[in-house]
Protein backbone atom coordinates (compact mmCIF):
# COMPACT_ATOMS: atom_id res chain seq x y z
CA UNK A 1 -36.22 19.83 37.25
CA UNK A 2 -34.53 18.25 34.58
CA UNK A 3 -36.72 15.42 32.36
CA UNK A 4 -35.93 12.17 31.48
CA UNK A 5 -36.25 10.15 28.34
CA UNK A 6 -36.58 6.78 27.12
CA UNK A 7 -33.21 5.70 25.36
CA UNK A 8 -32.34 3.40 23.31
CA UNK A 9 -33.94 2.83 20.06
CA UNK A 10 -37.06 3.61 18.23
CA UNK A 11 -39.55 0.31 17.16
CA UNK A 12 -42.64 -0.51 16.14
CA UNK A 13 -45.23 0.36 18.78
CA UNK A 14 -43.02 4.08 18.83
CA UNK A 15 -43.81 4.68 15.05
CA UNK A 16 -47.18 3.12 15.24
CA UNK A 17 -47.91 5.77 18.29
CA UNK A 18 -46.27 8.72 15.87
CA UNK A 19 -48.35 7.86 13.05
CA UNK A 20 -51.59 8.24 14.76
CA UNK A 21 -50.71 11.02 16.62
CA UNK A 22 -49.61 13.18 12.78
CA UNK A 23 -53.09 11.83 11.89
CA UNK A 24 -54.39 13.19 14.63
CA UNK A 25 -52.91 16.44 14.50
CA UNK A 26 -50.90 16.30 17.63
CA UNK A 27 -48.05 18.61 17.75
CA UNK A 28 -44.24 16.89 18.15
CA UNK A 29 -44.59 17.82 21.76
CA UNK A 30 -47.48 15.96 22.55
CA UNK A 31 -46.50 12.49 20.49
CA UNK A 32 -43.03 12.96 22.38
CA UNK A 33 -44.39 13.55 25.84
CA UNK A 34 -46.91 10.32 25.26
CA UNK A 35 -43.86 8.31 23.98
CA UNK A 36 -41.48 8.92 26.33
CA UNK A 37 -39.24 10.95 24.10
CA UNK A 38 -37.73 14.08 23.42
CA UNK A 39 -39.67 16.61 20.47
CA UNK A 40 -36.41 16.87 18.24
CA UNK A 41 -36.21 13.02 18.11
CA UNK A 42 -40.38 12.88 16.70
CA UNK A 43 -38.86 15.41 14.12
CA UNK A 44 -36.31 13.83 13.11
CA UNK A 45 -37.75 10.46 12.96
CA UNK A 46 -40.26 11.43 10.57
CA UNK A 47 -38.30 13.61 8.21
CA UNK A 48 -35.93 10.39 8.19
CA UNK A 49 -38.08 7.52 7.72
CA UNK A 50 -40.91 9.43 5.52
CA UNK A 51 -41.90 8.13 2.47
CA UNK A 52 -41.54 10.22 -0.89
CA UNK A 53 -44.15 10.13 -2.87
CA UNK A 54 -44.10 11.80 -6.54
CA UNK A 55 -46.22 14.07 -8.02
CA UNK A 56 -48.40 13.67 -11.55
CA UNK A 57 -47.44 16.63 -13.11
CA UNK A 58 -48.12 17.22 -16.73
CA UNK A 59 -45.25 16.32 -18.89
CA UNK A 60 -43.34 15.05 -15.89
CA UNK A 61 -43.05 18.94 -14.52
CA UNK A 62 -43.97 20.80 -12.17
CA UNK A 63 -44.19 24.65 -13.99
CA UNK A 64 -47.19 25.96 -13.85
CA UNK A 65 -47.34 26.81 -18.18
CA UNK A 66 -46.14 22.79 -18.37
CA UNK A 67 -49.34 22.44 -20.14
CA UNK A 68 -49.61 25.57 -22.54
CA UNK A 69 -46.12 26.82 -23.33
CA UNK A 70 -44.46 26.83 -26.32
CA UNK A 71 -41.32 27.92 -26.42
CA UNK A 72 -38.31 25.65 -28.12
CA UNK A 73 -34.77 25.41 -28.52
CA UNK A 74 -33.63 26.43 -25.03
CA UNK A 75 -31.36 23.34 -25.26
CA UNK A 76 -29.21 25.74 -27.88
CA UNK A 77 -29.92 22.82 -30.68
CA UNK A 78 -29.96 24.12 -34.28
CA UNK A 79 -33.86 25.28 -35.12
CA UNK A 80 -34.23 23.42 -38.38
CA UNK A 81 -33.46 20.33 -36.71
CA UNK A 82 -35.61 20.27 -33.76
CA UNK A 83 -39.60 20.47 -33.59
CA UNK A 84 -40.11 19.64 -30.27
CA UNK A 85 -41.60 21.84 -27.65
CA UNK A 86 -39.24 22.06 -24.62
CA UNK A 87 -42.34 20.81 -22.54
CA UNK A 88 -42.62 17.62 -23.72
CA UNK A 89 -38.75 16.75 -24.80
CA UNK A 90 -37.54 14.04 -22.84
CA UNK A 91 -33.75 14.31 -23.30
CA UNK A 92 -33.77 18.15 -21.70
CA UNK A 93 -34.96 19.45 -18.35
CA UNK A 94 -36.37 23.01 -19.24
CA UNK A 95 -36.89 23.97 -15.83
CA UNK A 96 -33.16 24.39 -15.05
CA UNK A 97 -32.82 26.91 -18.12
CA UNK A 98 -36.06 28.94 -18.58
CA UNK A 99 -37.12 32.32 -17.65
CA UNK A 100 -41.05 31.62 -17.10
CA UNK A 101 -40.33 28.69 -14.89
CA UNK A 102 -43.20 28.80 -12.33
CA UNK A 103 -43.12 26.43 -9.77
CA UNK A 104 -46.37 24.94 -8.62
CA UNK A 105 -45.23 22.47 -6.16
CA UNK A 106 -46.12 22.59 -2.75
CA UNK A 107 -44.08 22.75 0.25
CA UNK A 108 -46.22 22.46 3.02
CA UNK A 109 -44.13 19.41 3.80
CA UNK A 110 -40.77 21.59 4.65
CA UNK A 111 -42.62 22.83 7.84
CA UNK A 112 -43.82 20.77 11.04
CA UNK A 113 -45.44 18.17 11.02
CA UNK A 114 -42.94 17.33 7.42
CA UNK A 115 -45.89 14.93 6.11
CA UNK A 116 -48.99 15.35 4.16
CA UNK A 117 -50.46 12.69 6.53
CA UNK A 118 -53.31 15.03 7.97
CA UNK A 119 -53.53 17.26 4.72
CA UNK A 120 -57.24 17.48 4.02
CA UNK A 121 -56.49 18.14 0.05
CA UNK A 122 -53.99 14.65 0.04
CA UNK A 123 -56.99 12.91 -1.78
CA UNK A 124 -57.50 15.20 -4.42
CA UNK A 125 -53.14 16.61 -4.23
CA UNK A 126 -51.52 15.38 -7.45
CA UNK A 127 -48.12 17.29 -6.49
CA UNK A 128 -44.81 15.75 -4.48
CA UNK A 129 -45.52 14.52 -1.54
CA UNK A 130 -44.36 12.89 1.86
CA UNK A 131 -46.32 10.15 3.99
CA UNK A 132 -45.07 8.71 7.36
CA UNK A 133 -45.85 5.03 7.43
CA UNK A 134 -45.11 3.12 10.91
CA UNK A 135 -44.94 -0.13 8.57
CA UNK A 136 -42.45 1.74 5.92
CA UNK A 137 -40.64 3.37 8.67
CA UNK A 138 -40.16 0.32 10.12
CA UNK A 139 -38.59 -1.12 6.49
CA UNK A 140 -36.54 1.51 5.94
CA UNK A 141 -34.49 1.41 9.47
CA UNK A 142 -34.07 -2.11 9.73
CA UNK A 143 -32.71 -2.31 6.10
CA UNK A 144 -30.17 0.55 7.03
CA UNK A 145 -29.18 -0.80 10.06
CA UNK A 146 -28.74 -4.19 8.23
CA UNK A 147 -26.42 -2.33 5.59
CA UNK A 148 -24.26 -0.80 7.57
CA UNK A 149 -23.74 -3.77 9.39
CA UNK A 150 -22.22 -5.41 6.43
CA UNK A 151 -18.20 -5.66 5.21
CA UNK A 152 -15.10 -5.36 6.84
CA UNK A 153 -15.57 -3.69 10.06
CA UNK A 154 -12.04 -3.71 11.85
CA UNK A 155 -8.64 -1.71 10.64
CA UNK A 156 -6.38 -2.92 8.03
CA UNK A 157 -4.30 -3.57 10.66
CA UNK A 158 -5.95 -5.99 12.56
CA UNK A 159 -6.88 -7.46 9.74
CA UNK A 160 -3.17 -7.88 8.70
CA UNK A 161 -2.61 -9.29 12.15
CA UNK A 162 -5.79 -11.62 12.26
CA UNK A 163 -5.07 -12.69 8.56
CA UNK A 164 -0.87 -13.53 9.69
CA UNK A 165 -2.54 -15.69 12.73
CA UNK A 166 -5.21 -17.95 10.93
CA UNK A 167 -3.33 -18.57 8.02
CA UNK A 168 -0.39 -19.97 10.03
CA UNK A 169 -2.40 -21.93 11.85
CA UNK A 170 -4.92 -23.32 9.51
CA UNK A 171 -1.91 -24.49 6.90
CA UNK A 172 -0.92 -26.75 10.20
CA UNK A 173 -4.13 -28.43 9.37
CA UNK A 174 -5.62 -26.16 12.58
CA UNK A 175 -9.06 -26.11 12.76
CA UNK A 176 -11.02 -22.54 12.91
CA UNK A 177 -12.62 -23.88 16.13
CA UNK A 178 -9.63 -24.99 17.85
CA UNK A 179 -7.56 -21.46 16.75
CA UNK A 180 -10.37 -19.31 17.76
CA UNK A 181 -10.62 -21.08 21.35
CA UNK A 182 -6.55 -21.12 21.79
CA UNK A 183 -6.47 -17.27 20.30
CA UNK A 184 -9.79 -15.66 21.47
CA UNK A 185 -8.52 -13.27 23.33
CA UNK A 186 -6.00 -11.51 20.29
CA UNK A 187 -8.97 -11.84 18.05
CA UNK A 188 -11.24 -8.43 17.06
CA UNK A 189 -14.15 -10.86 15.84
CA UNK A 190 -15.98 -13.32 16.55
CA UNK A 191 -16.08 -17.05 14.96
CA UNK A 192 -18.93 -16.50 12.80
CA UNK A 193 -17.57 -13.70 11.42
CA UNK A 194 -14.16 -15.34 11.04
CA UNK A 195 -16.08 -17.65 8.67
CA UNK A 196 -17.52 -14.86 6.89
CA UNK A 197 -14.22 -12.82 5.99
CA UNK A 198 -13.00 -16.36 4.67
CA UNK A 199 -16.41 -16.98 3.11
CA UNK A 200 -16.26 -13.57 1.51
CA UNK A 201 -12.32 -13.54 0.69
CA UNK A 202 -10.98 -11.26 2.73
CA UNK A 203 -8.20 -13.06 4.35
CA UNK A 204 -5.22 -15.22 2.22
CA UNK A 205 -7.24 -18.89 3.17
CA UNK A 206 -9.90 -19.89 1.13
CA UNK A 207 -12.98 -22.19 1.89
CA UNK A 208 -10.74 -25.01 0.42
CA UNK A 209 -8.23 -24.61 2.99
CA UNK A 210 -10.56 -26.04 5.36
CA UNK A 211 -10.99 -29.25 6.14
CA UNK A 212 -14.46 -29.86 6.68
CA UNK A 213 -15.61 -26.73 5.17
CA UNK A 214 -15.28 -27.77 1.23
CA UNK A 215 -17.72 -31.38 3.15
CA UNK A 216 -20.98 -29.26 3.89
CA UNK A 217 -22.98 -27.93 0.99
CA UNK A 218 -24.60 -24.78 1.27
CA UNK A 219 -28.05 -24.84 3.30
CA UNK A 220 -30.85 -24.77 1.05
CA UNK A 221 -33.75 -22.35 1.58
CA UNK A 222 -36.83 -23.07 2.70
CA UNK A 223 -38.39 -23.01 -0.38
CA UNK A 224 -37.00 -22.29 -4.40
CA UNK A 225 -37.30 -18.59 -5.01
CA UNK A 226 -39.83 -19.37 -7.98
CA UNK A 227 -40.05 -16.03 -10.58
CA UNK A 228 -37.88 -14.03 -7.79
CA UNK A 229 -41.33 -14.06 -5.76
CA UNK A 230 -38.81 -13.29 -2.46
CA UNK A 231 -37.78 -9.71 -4.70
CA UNK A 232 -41.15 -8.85 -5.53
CA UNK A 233 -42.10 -5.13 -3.73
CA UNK A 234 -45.63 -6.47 -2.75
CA UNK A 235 -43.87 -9.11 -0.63
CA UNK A 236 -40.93 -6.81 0.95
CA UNK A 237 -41.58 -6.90 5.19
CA UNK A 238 -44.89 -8.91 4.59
CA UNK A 239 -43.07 -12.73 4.06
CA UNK A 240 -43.69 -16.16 6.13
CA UNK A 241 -40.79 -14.84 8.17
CA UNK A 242 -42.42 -11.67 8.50
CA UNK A 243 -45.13 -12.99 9.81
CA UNK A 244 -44.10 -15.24 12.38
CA UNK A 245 -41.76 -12.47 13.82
CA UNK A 246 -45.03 -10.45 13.85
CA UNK A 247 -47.27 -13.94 15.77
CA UNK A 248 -44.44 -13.74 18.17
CA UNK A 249 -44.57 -9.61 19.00
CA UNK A 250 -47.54 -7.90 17.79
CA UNK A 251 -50.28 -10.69 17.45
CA UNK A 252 -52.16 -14.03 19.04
CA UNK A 253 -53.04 -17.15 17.36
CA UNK A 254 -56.61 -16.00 17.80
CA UNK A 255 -56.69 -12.94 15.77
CA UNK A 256 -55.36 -14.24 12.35
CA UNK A 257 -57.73 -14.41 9.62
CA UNK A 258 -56.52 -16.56 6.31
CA UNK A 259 -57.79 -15.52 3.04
CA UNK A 260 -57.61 -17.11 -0.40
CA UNK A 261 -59.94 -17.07 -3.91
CA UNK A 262 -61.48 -20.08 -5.18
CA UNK A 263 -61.87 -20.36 -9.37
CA UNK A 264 -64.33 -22.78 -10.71
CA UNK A 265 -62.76 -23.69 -14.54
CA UNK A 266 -59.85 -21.80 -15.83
CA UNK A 267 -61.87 -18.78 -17.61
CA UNK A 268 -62.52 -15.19 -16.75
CA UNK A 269 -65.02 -14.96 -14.59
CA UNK A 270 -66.28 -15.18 -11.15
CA UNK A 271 -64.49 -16.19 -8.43
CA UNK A 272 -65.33 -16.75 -4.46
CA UNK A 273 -63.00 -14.73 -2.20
CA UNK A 274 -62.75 -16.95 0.92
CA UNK A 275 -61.62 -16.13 4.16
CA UNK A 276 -61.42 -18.05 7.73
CA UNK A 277 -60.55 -17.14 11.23
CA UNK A 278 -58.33 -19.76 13.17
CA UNK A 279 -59.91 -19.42 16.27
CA UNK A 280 -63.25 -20.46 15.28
CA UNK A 281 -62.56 -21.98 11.67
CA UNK A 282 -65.56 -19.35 11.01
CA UNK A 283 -65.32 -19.05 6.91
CA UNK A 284 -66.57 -15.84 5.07
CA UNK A 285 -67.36 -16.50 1.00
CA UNK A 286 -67.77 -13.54 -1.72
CA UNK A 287 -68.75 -13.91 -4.99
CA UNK A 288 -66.50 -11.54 -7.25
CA UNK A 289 -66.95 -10.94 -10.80
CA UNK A 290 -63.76 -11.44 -11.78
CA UNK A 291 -60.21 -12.08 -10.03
CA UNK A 292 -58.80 -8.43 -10.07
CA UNK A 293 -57.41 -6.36 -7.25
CA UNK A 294 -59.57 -4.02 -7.62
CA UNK A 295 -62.54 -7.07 -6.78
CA UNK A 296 -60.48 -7.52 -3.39
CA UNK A 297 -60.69 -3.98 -2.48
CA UNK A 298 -64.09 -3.37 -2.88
CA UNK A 299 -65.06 -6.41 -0.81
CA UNK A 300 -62.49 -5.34 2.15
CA UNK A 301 -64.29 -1.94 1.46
CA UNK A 302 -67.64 -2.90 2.05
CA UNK A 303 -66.61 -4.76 5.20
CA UNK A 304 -65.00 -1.56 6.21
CA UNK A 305 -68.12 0.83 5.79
CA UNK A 306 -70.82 -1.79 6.90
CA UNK A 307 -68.74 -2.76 10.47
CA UNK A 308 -67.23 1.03 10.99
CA UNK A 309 -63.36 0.87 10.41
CA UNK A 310 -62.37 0.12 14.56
CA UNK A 311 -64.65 -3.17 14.19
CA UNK A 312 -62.89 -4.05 10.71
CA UNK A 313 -59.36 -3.20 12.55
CA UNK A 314 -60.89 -6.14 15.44
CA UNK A 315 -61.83 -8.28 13.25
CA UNK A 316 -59.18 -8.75 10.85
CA UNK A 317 -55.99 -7.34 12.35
CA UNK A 318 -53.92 -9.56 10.56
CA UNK A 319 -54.53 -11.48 7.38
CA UNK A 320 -52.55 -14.11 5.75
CA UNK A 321 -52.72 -14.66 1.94
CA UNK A 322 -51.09 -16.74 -0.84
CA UNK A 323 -48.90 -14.59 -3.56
CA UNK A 324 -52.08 -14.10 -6.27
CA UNK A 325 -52.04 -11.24 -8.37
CA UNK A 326 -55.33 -10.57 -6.72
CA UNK A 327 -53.26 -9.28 -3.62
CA UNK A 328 -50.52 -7.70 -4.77
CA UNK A 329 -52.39 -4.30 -4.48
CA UNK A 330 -51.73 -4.61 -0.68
CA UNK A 331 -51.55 -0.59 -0.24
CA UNK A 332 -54.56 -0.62 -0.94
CA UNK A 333 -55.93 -3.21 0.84
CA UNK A 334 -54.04 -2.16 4.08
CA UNK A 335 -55.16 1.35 3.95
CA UNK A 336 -57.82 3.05 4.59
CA UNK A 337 -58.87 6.17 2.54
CA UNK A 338 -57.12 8.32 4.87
CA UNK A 339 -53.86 6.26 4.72
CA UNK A 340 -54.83 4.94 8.29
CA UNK A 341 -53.94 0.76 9.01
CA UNK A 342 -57.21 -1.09 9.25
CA UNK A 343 -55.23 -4.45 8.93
CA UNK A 344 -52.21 -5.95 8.72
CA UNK A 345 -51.58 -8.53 5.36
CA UNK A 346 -48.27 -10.89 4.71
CA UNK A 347 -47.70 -13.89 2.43
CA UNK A 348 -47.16 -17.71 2.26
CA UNK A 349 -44.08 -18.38 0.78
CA UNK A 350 -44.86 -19.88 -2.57
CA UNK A 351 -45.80 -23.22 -3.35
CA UNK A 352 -46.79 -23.56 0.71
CA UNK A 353 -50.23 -23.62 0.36
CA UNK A 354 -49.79 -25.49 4.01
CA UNK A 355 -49.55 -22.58 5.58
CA UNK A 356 -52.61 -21.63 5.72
CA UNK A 357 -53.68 -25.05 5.82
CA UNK A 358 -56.60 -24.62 8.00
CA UNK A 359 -58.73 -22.36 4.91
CA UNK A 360 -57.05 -24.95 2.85
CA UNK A 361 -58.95 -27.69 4.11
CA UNK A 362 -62.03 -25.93 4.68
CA UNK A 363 -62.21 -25.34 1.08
CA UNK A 364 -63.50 -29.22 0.32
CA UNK A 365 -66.82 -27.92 1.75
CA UNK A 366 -67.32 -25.46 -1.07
CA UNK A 367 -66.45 -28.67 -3.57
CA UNK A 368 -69.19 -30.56 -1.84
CA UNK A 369 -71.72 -28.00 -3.26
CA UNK A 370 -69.77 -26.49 -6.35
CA UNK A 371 -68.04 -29.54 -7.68
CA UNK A 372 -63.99 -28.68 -9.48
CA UNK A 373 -64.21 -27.76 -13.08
CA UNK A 374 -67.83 -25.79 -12.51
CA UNK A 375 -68.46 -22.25 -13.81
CA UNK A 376 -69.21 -19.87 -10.75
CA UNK A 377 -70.69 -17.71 -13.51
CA UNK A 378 -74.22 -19.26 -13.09
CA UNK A 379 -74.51 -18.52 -9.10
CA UNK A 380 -75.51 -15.20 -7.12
CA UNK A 381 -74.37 -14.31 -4.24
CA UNK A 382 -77.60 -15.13 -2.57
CA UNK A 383 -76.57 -18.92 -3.14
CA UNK A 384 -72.99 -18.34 -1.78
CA UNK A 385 -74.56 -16.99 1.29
CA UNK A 386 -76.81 -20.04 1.49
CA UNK A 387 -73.49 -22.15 1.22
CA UNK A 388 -71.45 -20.33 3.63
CA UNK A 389 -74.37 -20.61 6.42
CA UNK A 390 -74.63 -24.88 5.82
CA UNK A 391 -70.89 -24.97 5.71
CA UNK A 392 -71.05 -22.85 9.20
CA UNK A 393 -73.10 -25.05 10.48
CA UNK A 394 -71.17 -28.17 9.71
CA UNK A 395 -69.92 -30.38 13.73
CA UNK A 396 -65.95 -30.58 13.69
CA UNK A 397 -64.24 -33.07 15.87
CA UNK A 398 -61.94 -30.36 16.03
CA UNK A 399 -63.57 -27.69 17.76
CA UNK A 400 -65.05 -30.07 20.52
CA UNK A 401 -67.76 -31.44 18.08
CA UNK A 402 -69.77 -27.75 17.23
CA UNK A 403 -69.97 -25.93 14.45
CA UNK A 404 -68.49 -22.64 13.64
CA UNK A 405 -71.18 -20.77 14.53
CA UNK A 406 -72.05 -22.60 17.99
CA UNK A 407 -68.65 -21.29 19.12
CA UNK A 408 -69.56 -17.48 18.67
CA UNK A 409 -70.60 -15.62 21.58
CA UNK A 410 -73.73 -13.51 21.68
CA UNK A 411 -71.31 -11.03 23.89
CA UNK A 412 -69.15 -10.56 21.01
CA UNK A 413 -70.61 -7.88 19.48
CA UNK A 414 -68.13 -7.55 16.03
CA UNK A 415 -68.89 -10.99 15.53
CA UNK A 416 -72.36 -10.34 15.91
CA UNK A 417 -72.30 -7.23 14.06
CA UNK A 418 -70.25 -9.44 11.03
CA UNK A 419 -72.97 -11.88 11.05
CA UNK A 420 -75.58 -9.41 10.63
CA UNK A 421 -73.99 -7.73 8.00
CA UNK A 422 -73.49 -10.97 6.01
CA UNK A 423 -76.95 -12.18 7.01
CA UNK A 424 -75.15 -15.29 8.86
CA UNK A 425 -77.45 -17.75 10.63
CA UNK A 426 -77.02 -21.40 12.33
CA UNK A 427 -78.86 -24.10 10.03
CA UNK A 428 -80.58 -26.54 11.98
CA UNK A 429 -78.01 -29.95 12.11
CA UNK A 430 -80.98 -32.16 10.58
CA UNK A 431 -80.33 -29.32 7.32
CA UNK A 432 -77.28 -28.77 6.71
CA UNK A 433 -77.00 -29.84 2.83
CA UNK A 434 -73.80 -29.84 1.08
CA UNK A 435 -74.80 -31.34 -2.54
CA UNK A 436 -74.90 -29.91 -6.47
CA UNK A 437 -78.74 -29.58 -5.57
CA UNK A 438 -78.39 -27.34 -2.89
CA UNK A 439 -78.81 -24.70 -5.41
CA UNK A 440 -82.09 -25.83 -6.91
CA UNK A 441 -84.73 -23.28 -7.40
CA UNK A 442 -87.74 -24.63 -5.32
């Protein structure tokens, strides 16, 4: 009987499903049959969309004396002139031209499954190396398919014949709308793109040549690309507009968790990592030692080992962050240890701090207790646990006037499980202190 398969493109939720299934070490066969697709189309989706990563070799190559060997002058320069082991010379491959050349590389990677995804020596591997990434995958497709999208994309021909038409027209003080409507049918393109060949200079008419055209400035952007922040590789796939696409697709209102630092004078030292989920306006505070990356990571790290990574992937399945050096690591913070998603991270555009207004606000509660222009050095994180419980425990008008905490269900067992970790507990209303002397040693 013959078998039928899902056409059309790949997206997402079809990478996402071929990503666990290589971690899982499911055959091609198996991820296809599950996805609704054929085997040859797994394959080649993953050696296509792979990512490359490269090796730390010594001296930059991959010979197996790259460390030990000797030899010079197999460039043919003149002895007397040149010191340099071949090894370490920058301006000279040696591997194309020597005799001991020993490969060490490996090339597990040239045979099914084509990644190094389910590798049990990746941790440790320091050689070339391919990973298939849903998220990367994902990148890499949509920026093709938006290149080759791009240019001319009709005959010289037509485009002799479409250029003759508007230009007559348009020096009769024609507008595009008006020829377009009249001369639709003759037309390869549409009107936008009409505007675009003009726009780019492809046809004899200029922007000038229009009459309203030369009336409109150009739409500004939603906000100035400050430092080239919009460029940056930390930010590529994970913007505002990233985001929202992803709110509209992927995730609810209810499952995004904001996240932000909080310095208390401009000094190295400690600094609260703060994070709130919308749902509940439940906020989570972690005194750092410093404001590093590496800080961030080992706080999403203990949440990961103290909840078990599918409770972490519940709880915070997608964060949104501001553009702090603190999070540009986002690998890191994405990934688990065995390059498995345990959340999803994208970033305000800058100087938007009102989009993620709701941790925004939430943050005068901490400057009840810890007034601006304070050191965080002197406090423990015994006392920002103490805080984070009487800011819990704070009535909203917002959230039908209860706190935080009154909204969390004793059925919800990662929440539960998050309190307990955290040693979270409701403060009696009569309590709840948010004052400078909240901190006083009884």
């Amino acid at each position: 009987m013959r078998k039928y398969y899902v056409s059309g493109q790949m997206d997402l939720s079809d990478r996402i499903a071929i990503e666990t299934g290589i971690c899982s070490k499911e055959s091609f066969k198996k991820i296809a049959k599950r996805t609704g697709r054929h085997p040859s189309t797994i394959a080649h989706e993953v050696k296509e969309n792979r990512t490359f990563i490269k090796g730390n070799y010594p001296n930059g190559k991959d010979c197996k004396w790259a460390r030990t060997c000797a030899v010079r002058n197999l460039c043919g320069c003149d002895e007397k002139d040149c010191h340099t082991r071949c090894r370490i010379c920058r301006g000279f491959d040696c591997t194309k031209t020597c005799e001991r050349y020993e490969s060490v590389a490996c090339h597990k990677f040239d045979t099914p499954p084509y990644v190094c995804n389910n590798c049990p020596h990746k941790k440790l591997c320091n050689k070339d190396k391919y990973i298939y990434s849903a998220k990367f995958a994902e990148a890499a497709v949509t920026r093709r398919r938006s290149e080759s999208r791009q240019g001319v994309r009709i005959t010289e021909k037509q485009k002799e014949e479409l250029d003759e038409l508007v230009t007559k027209l348009v020096k009769k003080g024609q507008p595009l709308t008006h020829i377009y409507a009249e001369h639709k049918e003759e037309m390869p393109i549409c009107l936008r793109t009409l505007y675009n060949y003009i726009d780019e200079g492809q046809l004899t008419i200029r922007n000038v040549d229009l009459r309203r055209k030369t009336g409109y400035k150009p739409r500004k952007k939603k906000y100035n690309d400050i430092n080239g922040f919009h460029k940056m590789e930390f930010r590529q796939c994970r913007t505002y507009e990233d985001f929202e696409y992803a709110m509209k697709i992927r995730f609810s209102e209810d499952e995004v968790v904001e996240m932000d630092t909080v310095r208390g004078v401009r000094e190295s030292g400690k600094r609260l990592l703060t994070m709130i989920f919308r749902h509940n306006n439940l906020m989570l505070l972690f005194l750092m030692p410093d404001g590093k990356a590496e800080s961030v990571k080992r706080v999403f790290d203990f949440l990961e080992v103290g909840l078990g990574t599918d409770v972490f992937r519940g709880l915070f399945p997608v964060i949104l962050t501001d553009n702090g050096s603190e999070f540009k690591k986002v690998d890191q913070l994405e990934l688990t240890d065995e390059l498995t998603y345990r959340t999803s991270i994208y970033y305000c555009d800058p100087m938007a701090s009102w989009q993620k207004g709701c941790l925004e606000k939430n943050h005068e509660f901490i400057r009840y207790a810890i007034p601006k222009g304070k050191s965080l050095n002197p406090y423990t994180q015994e006392d920002i646990t103490l805080l984070m419980n009487h800011i819990n425990s704070v009535k909203r008008p917002g959230l039908g006037n209860k706190s935080p905490y009154e909204l969390i269900s004793e059925e919800d067992e990662d929440m539960m499980a998050l309190m307990s970790l955290l040693k979270m507990h409701l403060i009696p209303p009569d309590e709840v202190h948010l004052k400078p002397d909240l901190f006083v040693r009884k």
